[in-house]
C-alpha atoms as a PDB file:
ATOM      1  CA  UNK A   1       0.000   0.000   0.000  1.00  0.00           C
ATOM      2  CA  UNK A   2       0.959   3.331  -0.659  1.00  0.00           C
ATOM      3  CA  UNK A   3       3.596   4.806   2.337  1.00  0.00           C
ATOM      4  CA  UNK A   4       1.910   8.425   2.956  1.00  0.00           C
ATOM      5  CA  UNK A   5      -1.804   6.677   4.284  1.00  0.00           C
ATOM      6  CA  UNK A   6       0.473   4.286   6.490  1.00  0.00           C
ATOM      7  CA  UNK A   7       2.769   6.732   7.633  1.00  0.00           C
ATOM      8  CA  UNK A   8      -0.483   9.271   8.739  1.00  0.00           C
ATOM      9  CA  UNK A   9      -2.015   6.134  10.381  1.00  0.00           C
ATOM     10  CA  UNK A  10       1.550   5.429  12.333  1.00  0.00           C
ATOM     11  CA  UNK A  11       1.435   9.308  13.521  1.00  0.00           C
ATOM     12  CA  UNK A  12      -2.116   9.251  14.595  1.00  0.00           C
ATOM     13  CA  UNK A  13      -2.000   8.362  18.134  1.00  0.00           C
ATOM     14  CA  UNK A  14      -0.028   4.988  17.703  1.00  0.00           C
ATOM     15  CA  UNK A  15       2.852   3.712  19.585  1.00  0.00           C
ATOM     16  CA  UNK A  16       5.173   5.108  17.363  1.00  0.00           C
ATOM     17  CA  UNK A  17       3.149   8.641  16.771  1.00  0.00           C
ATOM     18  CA  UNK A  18       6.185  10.638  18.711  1.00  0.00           C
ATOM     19  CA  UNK A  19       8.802   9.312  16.111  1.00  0.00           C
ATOM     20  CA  UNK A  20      10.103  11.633  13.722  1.00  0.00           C
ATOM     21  CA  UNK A  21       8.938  12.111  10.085  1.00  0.00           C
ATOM     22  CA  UNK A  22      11.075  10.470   8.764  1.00  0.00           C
ATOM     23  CA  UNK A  23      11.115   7.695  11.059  1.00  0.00           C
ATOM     24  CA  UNK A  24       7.704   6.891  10.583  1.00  0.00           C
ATOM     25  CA  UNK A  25       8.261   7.127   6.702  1.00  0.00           C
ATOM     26  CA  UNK A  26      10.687   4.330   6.804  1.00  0.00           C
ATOM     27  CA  UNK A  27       8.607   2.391   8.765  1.00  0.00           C
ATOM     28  CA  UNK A  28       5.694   3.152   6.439  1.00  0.00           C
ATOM     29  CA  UNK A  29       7.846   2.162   3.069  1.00  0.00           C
ATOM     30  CA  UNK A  30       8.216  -1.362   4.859  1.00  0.00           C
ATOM     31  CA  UNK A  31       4.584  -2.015   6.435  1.00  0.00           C
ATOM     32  CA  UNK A  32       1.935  -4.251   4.791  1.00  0.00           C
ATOM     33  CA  UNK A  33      -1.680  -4.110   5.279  1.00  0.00           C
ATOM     34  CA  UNK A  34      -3.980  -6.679   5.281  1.00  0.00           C
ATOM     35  CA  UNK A  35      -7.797  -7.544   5.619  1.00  0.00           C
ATOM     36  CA  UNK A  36      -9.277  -9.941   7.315  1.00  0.00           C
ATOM     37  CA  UNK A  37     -12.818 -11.562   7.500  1.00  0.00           C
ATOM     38  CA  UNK A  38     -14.679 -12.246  11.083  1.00  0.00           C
ATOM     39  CA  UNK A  39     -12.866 -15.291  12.786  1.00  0.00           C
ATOM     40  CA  UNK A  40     -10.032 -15.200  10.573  1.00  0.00           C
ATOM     41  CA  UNK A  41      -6.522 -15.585  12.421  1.00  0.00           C
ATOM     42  CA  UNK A  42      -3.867 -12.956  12.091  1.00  0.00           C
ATOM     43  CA  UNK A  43      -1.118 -15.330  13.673  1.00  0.00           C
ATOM     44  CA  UNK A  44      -1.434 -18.616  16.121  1.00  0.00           C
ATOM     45  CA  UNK A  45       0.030 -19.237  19.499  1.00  0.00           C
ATOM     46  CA  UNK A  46       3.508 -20.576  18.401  1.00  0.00           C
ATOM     47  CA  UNK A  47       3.678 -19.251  14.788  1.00  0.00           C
ATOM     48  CA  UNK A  48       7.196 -17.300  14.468  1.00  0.00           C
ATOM     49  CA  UNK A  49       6.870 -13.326  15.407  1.00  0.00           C
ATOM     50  CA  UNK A  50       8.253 -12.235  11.727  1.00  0.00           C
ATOM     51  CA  UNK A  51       5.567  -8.618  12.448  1.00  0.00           C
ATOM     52  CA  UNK A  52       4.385  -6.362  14.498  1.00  0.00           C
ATOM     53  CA  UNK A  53       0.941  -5.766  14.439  1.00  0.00           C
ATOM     54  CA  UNK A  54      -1.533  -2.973  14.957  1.00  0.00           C
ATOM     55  CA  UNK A  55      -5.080  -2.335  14.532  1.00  0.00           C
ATOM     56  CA  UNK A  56      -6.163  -0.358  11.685  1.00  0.00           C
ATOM     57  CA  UNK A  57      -9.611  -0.977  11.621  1.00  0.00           C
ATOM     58  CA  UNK A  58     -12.070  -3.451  13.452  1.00  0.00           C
ATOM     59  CA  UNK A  59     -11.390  -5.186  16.382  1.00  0.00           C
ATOM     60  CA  UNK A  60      -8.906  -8.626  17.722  1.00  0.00           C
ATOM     61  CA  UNK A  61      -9.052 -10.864  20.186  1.00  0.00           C
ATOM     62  CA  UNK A  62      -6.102 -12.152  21.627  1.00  0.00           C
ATOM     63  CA  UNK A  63      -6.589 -15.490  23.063  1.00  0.00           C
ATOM     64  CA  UNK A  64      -5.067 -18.844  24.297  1.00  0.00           C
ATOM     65  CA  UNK A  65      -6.588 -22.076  24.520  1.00  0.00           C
ATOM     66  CA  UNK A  66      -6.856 -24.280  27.640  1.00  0.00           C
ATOM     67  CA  UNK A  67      -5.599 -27.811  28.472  1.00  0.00           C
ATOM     68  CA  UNK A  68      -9.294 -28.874  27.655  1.00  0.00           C
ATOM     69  CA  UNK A  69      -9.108 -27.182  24.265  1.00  0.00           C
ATOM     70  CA  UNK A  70     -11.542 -24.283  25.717  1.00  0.00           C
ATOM     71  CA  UNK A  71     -10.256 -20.512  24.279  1.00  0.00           C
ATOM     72  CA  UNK A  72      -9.578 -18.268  26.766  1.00  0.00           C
ATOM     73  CA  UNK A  73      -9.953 -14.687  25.531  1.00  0.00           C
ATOM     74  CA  UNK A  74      -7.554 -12.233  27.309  1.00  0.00           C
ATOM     75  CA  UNK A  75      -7.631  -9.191  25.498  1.00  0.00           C
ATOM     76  CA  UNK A  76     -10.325  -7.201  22.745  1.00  0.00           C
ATOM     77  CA  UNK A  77      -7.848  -4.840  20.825  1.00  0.00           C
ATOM     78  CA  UNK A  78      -9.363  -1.994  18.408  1.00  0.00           C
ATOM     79  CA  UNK A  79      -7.633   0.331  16.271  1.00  0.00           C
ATOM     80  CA  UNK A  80      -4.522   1.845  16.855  1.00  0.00           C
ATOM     81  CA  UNK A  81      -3.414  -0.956  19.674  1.00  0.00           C
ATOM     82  CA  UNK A  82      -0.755  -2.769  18.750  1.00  0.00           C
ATOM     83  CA  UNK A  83       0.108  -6.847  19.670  1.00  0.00           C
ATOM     84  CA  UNK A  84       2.523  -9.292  19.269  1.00  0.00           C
ATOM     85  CA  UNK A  85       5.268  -6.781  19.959  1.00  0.00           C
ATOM     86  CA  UNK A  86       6.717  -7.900  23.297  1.00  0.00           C
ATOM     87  CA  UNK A  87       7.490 -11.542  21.044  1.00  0.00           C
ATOM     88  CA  UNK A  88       8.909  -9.201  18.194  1.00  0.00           C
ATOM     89  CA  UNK A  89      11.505  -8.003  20.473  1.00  0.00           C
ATOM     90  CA  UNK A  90      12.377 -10.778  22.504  1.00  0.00           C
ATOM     91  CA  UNK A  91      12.565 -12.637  19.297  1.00  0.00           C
ATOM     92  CA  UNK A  92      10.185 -15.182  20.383  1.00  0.00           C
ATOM     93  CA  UNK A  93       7.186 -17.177  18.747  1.00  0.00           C
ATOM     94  CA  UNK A  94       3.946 -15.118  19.558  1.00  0.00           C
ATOM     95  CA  UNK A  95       2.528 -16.622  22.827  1.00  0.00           C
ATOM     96  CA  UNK A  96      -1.159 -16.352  21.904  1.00  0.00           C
ATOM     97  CA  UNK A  97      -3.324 -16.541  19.169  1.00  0.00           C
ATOM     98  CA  UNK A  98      -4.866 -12.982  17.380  1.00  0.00           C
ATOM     99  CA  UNK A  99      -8.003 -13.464  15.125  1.00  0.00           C
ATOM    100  CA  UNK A 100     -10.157 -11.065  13.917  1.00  0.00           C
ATOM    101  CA  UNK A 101     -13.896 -10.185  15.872  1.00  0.00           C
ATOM    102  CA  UNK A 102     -15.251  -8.555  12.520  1.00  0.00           C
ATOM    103  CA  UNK A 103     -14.096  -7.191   9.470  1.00  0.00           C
ATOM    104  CA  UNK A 104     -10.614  -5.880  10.560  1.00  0.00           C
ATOM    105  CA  UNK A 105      -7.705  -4.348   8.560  1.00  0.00           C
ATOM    106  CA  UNK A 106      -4.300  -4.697  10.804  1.00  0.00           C
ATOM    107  CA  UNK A 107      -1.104  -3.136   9.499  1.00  0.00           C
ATOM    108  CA  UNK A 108       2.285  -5.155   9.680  1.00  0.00           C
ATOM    109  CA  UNK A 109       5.808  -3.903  10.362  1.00  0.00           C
ATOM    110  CA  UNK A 110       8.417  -6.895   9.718  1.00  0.00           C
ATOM    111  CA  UNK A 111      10.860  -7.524  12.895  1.00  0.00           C
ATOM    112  CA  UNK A 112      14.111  -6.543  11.561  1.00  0.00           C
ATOM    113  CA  UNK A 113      12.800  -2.593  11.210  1.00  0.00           C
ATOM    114  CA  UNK A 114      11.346  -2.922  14.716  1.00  0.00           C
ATOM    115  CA  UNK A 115      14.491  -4.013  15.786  1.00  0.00           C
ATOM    116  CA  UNK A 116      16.947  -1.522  14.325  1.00  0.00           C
ATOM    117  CA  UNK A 117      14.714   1.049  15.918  1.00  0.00           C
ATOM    118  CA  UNK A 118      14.603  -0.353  19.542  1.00  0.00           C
ATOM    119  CA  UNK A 119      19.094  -0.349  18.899  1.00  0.00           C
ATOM    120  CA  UNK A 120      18.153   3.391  17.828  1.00  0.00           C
ATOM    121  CA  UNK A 121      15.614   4.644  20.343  1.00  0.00           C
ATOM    122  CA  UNK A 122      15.877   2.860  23.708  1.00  0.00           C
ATOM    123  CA  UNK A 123      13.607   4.751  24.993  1.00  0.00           C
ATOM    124  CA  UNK A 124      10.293   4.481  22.915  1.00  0.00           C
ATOM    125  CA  UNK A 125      10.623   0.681  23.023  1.00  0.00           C
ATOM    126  CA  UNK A 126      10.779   0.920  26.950  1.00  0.00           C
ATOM    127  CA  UNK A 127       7.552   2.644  27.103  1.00  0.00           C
ATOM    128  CA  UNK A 128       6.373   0.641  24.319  1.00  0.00           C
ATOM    129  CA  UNK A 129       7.226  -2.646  26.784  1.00  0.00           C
ATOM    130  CA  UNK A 130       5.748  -0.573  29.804  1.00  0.00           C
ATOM    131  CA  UNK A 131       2.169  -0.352  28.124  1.00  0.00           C
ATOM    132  CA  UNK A 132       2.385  -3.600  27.090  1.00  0.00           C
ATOM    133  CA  UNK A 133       3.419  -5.023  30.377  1.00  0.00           C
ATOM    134  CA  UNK A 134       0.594  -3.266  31.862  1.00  0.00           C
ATOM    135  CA  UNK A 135      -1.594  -4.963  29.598  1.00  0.00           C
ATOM    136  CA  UNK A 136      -0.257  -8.150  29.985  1.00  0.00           C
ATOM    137  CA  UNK A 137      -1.043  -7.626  34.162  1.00  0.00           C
ATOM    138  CA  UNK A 138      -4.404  -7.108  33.510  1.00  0.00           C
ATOM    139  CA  UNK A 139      -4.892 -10.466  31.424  1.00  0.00           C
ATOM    140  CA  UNK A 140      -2.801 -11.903  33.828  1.00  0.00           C
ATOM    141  CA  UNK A 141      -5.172 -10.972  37.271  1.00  0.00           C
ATOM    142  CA  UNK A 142      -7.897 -11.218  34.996  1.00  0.00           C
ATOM    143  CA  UNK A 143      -6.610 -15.384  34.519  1.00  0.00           C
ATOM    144  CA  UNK A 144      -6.305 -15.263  38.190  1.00  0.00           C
ATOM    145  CA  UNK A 145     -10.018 -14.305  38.547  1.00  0.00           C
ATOM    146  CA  UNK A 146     -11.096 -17.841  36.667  1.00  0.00           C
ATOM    147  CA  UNK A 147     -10.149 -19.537  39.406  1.00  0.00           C
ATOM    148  CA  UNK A 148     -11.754 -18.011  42.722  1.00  0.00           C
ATOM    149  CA  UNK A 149     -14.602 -15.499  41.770  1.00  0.00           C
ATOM    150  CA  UNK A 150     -17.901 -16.803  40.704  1.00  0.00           C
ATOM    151  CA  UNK A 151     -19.188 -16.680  37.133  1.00  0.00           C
ATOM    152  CA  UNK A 152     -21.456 -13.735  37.439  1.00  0.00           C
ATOM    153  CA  UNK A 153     -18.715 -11.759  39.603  1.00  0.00           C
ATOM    154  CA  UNK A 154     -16.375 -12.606  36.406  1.00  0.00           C
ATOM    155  CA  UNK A 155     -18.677 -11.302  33.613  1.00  0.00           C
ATOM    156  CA  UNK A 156     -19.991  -8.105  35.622  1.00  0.00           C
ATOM    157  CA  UNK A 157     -16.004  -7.359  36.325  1.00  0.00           C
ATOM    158  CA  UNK A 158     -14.899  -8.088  32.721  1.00  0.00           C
ATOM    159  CA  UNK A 159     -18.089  -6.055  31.377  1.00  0.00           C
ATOM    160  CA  UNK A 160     -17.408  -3.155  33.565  1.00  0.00           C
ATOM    161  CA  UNK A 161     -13.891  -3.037  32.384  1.00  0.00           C
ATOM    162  CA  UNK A 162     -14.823  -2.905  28.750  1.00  0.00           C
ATOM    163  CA  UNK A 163     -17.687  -0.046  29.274  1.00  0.00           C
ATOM    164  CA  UNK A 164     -14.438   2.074  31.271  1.00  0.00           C
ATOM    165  CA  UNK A 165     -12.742   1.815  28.478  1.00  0.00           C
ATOM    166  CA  UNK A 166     -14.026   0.961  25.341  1.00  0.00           C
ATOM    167  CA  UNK A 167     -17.780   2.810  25.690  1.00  0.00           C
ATOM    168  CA  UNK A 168     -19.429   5.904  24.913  1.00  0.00           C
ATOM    169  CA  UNK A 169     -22.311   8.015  26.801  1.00  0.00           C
ATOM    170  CA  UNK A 170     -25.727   8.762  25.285  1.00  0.00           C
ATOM    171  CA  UNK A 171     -28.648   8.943  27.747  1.00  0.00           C
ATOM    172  CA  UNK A 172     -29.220   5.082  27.912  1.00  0.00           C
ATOM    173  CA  UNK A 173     -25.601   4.234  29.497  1.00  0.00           C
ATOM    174  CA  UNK A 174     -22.523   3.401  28.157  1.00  0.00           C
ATOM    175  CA  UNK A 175     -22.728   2.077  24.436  1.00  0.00           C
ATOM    176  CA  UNK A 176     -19.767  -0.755  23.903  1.00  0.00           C
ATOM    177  CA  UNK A 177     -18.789   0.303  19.962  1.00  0.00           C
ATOM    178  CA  UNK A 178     -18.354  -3.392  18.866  1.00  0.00           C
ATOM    179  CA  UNK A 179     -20.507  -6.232  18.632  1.00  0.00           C
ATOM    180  CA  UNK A 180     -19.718  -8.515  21.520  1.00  0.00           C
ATOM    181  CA  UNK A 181     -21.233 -12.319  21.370  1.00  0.00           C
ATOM    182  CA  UNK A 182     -22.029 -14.137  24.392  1.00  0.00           C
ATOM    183  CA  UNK A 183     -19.823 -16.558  23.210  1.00  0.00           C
ATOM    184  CA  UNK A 184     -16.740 -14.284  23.339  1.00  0.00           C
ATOM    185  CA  UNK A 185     -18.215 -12.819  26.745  1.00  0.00           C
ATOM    186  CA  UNK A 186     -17.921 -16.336  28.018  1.00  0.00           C
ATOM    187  CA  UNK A 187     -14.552 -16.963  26.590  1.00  0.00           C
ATOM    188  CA  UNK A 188     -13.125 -13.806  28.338  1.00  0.00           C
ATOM    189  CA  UNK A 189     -14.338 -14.969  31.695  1.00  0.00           C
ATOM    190  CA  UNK A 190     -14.032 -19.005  31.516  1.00  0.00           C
ATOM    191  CA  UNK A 191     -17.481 -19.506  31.655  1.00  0.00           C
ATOM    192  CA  UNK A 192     -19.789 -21.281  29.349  1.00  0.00           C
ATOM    193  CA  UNK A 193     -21.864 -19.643  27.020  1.00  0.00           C
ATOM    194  CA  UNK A 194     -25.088 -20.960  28.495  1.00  0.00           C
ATOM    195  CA  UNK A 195     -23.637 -19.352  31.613  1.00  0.00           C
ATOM    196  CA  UNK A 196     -23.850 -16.044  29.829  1.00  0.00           C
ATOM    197  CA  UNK A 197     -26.508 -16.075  27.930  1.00  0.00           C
ATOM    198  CA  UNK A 198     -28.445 -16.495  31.351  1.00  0.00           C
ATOM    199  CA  UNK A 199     -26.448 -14.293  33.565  1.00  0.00           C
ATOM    200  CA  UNK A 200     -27.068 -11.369  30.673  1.00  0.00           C
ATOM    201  CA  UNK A 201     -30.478 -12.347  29.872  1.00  0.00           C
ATOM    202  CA  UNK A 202     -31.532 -11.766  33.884  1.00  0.00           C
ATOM    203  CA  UNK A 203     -29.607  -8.313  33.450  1.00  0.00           C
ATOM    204  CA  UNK A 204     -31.406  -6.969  30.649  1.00  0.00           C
ATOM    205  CA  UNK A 205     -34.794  -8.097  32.476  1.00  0.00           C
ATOM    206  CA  UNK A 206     -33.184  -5.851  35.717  1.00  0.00           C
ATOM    207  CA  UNK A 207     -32.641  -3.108  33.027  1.00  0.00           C
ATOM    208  CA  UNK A 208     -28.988  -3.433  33.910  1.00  0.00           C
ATOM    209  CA  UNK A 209     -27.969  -4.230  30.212  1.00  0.00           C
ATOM    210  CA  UNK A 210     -29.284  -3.226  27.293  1.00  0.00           C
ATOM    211  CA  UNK A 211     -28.952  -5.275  24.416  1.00  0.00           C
ATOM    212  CA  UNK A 212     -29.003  -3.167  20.819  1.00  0.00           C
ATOM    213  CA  UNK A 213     -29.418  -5.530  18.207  1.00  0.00           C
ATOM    214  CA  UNK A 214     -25.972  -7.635  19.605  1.00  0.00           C
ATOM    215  CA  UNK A 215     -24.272  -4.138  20.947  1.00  0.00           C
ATOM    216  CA  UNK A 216     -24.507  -3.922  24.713  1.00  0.00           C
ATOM    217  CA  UNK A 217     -25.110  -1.152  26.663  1.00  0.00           C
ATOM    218  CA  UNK A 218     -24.681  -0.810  30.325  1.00  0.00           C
ATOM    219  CA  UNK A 219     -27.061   1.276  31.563  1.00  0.00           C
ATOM    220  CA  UNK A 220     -26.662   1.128  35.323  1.00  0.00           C
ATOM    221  CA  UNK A 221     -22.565   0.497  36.162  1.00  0.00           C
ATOM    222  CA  UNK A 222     -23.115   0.741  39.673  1.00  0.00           C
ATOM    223  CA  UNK A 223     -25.440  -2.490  39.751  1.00  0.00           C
ATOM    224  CA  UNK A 224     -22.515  -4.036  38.010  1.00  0.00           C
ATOM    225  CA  UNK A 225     -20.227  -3.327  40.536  1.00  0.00           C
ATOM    226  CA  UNK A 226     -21.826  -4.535  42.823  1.00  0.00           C
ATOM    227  CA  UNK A 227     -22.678  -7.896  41.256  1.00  0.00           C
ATOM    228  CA  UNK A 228     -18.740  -7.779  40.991  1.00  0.00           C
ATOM    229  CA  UNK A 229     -18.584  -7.303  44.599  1.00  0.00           C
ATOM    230  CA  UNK A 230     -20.908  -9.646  45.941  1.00  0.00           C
ATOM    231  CA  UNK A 231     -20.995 -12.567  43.240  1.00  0.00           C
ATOM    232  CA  UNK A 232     -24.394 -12.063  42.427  1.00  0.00           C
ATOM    233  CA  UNK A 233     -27.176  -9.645  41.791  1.00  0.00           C
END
């Protein structure tokens, strides 16, 4: 693709956006974009980390799957968030799986230009590795979770998480942007989806949820948290 619509996307509030011109010009000549259809995988736990990846357009799960061949959904991504970095720079194979949630256009930077520039600017890659290490702590105490707080506890916590950051207001609640399945709700808490098709079937009869045609919205985050604090409504 051509370098100048990369290079804007790189500058607009991605992790390399404080680069210089040029920088992000070179990094631009050597990117590749590609498309990808709804369940589509981008790379598979284990595949060799030959890019780095960001979001263009659409959304991606990051996930892993279990010892019983359940997935276990640890991050939703959307654009500008980059992934499989941290295994770009370690030289590693990626350590989870990234497929696309919907119709999603990710742009790829090969290893060896990420690499040069981490020799060249120290200091971008350690924040880089900062924001991804807090990212990787949240999936992390969000795998703790699976094993000690109950089901419900688990989906209001994960849902509330998403509306904080992920939502916009209108005068229902907050509107999640993306289409979110119970099936990926389920996978993101290690639940079943039977589990959450119940669980968010009893909300939207409390008027807690709203559900807009497969978009939820949260209309009362309070009664989450406290589902989150208590285990149950």
């Amino acid at each position: 693709m051509p370098a100048q619509p990369t290079a804007d996307f790189l500058k607009a509030g991605t992790v390399f956006a404080a680069l210089p011109a040029a920088e992000i010009l070179a990094l631009a000549a050597v990117a590749r974009e590609q498309s990808y259809h709804p369940r589509d995988f981008i790379f598979r736990e284990g595949d060799e980390s030959a890019w780095f990846w960001l979001v263009r357009t659409g959304r991606v799960k990051i996930l892993r799957h279990a010892r019983s061949g359940d997935e276990v959904v640890l991050e939703l991504l959307g654009p500008g968030e980059p992934f499989g970095g941290m295994a770009v720079l370690e030289s590693r194979p990626y350590p989870a799986s990234a497929q696309a949630m919907e119709t999603t256009t990710v742009v790829g930077i090969p290893r060896a230009p990420i690499l040069a520039l981490a020799e060249r600017r120290p200091t971008l890659v350690r924040e880089m590795a900062l924001m991804l290490g807090r990212r990787l702590r949240t999936a992390h105490d969000s795998m703790k979770s699976l094993a000690s707080d109950p089901a419900e506890a688990r989906l209001a916590s994960r849902l509330i998480r998403l509306a904080e950051s992920e939502a916009t207001h209108d005068r229902r609640g907050l509107v999640l942007p993306f289409h979110l399945t119970r099936q990926t709700l389920a996978d993101m808490c290690g639940t079943t989806v039977e589990t959450a098709i119940r669980v968010v079937s009893r909300w939207i009869k409390k008027g807690i949820v709203i559900d807009e045609d497969g978009r939820l919205i949260v209309a009362s985050l309070d009664a989450l948290r406290g589902i989150e604090e208590t285990g149950s409504l």
